[in-house]
Protein backbone atom coordinates (compact mmCIF):
# COMPACT_ATOMS: atom_id res chain seq x y z
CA UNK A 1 -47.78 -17.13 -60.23
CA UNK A 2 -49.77 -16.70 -63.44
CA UNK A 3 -46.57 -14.74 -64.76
CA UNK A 4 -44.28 -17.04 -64.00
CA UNK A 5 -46.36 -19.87 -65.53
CA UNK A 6 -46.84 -17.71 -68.88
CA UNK A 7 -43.23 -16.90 -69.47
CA UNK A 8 -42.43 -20.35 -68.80
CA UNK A 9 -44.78 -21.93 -71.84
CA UNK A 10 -43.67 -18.76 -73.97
CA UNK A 11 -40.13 -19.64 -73.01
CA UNK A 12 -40.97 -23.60 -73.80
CA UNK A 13 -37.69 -24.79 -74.61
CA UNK A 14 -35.55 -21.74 -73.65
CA UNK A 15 -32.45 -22.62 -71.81
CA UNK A 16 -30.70 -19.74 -72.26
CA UNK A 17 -30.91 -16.40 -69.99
CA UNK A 18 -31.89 -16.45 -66.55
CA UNK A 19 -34.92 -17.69 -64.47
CA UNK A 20 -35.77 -16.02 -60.72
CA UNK A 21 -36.21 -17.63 -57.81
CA UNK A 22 -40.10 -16.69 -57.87
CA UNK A 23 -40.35 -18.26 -61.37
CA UNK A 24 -38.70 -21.46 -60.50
CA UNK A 25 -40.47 -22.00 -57.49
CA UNK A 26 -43.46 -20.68 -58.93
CA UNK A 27 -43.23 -23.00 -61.94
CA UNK A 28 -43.04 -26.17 -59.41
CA UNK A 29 -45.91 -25.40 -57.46
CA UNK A 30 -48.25 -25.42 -60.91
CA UNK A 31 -46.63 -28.62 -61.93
CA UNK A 32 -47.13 -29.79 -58.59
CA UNK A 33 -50.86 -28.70 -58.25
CA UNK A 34 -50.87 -30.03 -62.13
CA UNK A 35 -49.62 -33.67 -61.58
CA UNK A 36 -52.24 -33.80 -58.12
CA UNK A 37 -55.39 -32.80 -60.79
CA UNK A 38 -53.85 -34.99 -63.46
CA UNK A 39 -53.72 -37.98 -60.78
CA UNK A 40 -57.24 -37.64 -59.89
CA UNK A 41 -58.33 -37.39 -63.20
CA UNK A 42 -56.93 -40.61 -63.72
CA UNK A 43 -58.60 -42.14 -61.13
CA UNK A 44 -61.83 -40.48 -61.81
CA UNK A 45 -61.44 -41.88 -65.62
CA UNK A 46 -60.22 -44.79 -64.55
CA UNK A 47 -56.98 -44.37 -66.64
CA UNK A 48 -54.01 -45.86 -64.24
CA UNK A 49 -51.46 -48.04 -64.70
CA UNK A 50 -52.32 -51.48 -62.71
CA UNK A 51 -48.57 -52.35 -61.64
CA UNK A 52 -47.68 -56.07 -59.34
CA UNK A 53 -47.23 -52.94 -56.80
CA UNK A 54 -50.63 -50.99 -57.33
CA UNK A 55 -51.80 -48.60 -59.39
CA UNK A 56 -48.81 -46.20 -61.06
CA UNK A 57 -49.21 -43.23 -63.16
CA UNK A 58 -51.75 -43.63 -65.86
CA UNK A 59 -52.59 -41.66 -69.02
CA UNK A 60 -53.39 -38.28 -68.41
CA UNK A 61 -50.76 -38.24 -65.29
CA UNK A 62 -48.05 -39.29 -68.41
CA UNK A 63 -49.82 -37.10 -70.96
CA UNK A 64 -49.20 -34.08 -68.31
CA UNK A 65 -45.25 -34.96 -67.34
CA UNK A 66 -44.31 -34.93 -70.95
CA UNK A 67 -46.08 -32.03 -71.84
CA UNK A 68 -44.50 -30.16 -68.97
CA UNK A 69 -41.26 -31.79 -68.77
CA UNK A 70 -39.38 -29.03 -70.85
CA UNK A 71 -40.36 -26.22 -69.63
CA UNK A 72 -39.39 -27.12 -66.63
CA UNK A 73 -36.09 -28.61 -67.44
CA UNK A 74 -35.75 -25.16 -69.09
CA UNK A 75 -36.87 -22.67 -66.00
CA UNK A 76 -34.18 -25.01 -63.68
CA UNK A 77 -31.46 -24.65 -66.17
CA UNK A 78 -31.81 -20.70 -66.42
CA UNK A 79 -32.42 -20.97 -62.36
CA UNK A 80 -29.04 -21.77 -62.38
CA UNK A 81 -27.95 -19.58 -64.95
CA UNK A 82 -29.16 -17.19 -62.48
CA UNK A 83 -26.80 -17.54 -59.82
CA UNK A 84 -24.15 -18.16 -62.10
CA UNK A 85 -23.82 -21.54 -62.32
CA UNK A 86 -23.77 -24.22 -65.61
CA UNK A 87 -27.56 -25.20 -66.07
CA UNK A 88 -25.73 -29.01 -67.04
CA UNK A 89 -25.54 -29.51 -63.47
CA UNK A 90 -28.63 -30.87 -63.80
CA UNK A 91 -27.05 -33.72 -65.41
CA UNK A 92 -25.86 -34.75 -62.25
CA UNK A 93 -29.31 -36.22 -61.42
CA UNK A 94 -28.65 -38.86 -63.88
CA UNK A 95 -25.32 -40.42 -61.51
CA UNK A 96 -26.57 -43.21 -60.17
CA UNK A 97 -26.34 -43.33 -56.19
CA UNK A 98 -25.32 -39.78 -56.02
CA UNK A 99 -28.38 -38.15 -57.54
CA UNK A 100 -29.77 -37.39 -53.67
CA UNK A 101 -26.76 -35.45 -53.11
CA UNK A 102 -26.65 -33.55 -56.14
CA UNK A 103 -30.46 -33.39 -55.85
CA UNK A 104 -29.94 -31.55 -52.59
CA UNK A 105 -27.55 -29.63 -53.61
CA UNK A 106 -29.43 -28.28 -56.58
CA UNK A 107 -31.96 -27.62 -54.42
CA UNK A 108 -29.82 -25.59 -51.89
CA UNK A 109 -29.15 -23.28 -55.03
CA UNK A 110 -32.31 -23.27 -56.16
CA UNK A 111 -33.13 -21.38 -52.78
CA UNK A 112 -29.92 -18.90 -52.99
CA UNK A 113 -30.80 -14.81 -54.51
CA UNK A 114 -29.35 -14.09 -57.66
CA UNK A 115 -26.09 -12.98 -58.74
CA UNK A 116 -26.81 -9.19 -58.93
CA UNK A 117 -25.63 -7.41 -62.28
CA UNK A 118 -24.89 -8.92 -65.24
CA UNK A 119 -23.26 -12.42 -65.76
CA UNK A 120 -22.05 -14.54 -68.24
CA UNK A 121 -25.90 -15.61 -68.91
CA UNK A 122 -27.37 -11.85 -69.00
CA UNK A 123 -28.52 -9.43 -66.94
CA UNK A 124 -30.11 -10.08 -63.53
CA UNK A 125 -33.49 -10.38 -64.08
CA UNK A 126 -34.50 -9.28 -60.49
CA UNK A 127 -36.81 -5.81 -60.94
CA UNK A 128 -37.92 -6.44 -64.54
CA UNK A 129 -41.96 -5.92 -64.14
CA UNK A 130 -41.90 -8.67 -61.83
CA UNK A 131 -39.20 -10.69 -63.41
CA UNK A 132 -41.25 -10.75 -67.11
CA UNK A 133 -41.08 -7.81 -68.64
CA UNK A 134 -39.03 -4.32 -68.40
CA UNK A 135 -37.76 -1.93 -66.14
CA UNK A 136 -40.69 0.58 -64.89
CA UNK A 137 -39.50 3.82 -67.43
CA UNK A 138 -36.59 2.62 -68.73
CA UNK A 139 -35.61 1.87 -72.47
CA UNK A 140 -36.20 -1.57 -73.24
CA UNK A 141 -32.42 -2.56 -73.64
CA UNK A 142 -32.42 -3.18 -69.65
CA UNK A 143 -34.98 -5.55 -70.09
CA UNK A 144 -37.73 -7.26 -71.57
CA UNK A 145 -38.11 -8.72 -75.50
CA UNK A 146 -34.84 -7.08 -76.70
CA UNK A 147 -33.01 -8.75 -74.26
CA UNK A 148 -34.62 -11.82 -74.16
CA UNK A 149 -35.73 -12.26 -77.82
CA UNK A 150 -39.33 -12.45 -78.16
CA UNK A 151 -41.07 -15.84 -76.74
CA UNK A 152 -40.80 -19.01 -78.91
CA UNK A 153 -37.35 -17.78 -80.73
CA UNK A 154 -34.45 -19.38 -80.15
């Protein structure tokens, strides 16, 4: 989990290549655990949003969803670079009415294995050190920084 969380703030706003399924799902269980401290801290602080409906969100809750709302757009878009899909299907969440579907069916490929070999968005990156790094004793063109660029270069 700590790998997955690394190469996604090296990888801030990297929506090229390809993300695992461990990373993605990885990624959305520390934003999940993330937004559950970040809501308690507001209500420890006192920091929420008083709403006609209750209280909603508050500062560091916000604070926290911005801060980690690219990354994460950017480990779902190469998620779906990964099985060999467009990462702009995530534009679909942004139909009104239909977003549930899409939303399901993102979802649904979300859960699928990758497309094995290489594809229009790179090389699988199933077997790299764990997804992050290279091939165990092999030269660094089948994985790793030369063929992901080093982190933070676009």
């Amino acid at each position: 989990m700590v790998d997955a969380v690394k190469h996604g703030f090296l990888n801030y706003a990297r929506f090229s290549g390809r993300a695992r399924r461990s990373e993605f799902w990885f990624w959305t269980l520390f934003t999940f655990l993330v937004s559950i401290v970040a809501s308690v801290l507001d209500r420890v602080l006192g920091t929420g949003f008083a709403t006609q409906y209750g209280e909603s969100g508050g500062v560091v809750q916000t604070i926290t969803g911005l801060a980690l709302l690219v990354p994460g757009l950017a480990v779902s878009w190469r998620r779906l670079h990964d099985i060999g899909r467009s990462g702009a299907w995530y534009l679909t969440l942004l139909i009104p009415l239909a977003n549930i579907v899409f939303l399901v069916i993102l979802i649904v490929w979300a859960c699928k294995d990758s497309q094995p070999g290489q594809n229009q968005h790179g090389p699988n990156p199933k077997g790299i050190g764990g997804g992050y790094g290279e091939f165990p004793g092999q030269p660094p063109q089948f994985g790793g920084p030369s063929q992901y660029g080093q982190p933070g270069q676009f």
